[in-house]
Protein backbone atom coordinates (compact mmCIF):
# COMPACT_ATOMS: atom_id res chain seq x y z
CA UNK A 1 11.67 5.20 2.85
CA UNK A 2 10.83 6.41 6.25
CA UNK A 3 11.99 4.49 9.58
CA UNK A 4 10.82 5.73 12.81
CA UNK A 5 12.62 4.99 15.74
CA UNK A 6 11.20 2.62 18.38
CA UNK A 7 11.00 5.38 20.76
CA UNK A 8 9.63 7.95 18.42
CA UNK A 9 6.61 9.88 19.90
CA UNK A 10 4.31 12.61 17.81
CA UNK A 11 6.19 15.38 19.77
CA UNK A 12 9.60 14.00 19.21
CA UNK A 13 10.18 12.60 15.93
CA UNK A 14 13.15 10.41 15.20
CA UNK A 15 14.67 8.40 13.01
CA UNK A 16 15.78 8.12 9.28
CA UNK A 17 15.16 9.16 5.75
CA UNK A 18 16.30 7.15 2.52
CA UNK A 19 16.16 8.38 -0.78
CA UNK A 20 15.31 4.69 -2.50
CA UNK A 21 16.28 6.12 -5.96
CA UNK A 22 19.59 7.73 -4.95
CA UNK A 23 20.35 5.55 -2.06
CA UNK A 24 21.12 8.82 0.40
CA UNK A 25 20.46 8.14 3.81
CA UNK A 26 19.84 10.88 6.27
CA UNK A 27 19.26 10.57 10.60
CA UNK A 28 16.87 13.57 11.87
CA UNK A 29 15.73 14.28 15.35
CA UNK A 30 12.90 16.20 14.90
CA UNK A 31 9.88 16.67 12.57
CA UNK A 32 11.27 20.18 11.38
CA UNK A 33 14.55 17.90 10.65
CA UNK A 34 12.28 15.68 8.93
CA UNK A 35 11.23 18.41 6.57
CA UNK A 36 13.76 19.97 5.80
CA UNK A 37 15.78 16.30 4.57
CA UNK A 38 12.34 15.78 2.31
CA UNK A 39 12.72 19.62 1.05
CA UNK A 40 16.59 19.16 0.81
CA UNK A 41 15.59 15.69 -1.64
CA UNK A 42 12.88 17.20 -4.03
CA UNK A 43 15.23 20.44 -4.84
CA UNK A 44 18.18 18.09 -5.61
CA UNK A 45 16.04 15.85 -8.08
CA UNK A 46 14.27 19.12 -9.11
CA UNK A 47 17.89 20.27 -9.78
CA UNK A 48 19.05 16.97 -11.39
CA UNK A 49 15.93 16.58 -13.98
CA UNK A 50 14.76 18.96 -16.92
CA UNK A 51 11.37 18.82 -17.52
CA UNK A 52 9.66 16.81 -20.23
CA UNK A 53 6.84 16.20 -22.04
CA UNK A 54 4.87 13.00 -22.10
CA UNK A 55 7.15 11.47 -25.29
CA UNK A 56 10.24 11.66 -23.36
CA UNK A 57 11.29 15.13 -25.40
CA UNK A 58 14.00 17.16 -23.10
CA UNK A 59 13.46 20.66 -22.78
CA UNK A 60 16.05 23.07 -22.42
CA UNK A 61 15.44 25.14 -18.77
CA UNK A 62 14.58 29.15 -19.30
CA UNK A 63 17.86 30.57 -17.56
CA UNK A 64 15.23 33.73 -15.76
């Protein structure tokens, strides 16, 4: 979920991040912040999942 501050303009993004499966909550101050906190979350859940096909079989990860 994304919350903007009140006083947010296109030039100087505020506000806060929340990760509504995990619950983390992150402030950032500028759209590069922004970024980063969404890049930061998809390489984490990247990181926390294997992938799988569509019957829910686990795949070991190639360790290249």
């Amino acid at each position: 979920m994304l919350k903007l501050r009140s006083d947010a303009q296109p030039g100087a993004l505020s506000g806060r991040l929340e990760n509504v499966v995990t619950g983390k909550q992150r402030e950032f101050s500028s759209g590069e912040d922004l970024l980063d906190s969404i890049a930061s979350d998809l390489r984490a859940s990247r990181d926390d999942t294997a992938p799988s096909d569509r019957h829910g079989e686990t795949y070991e990860r190639s360790k290249e």
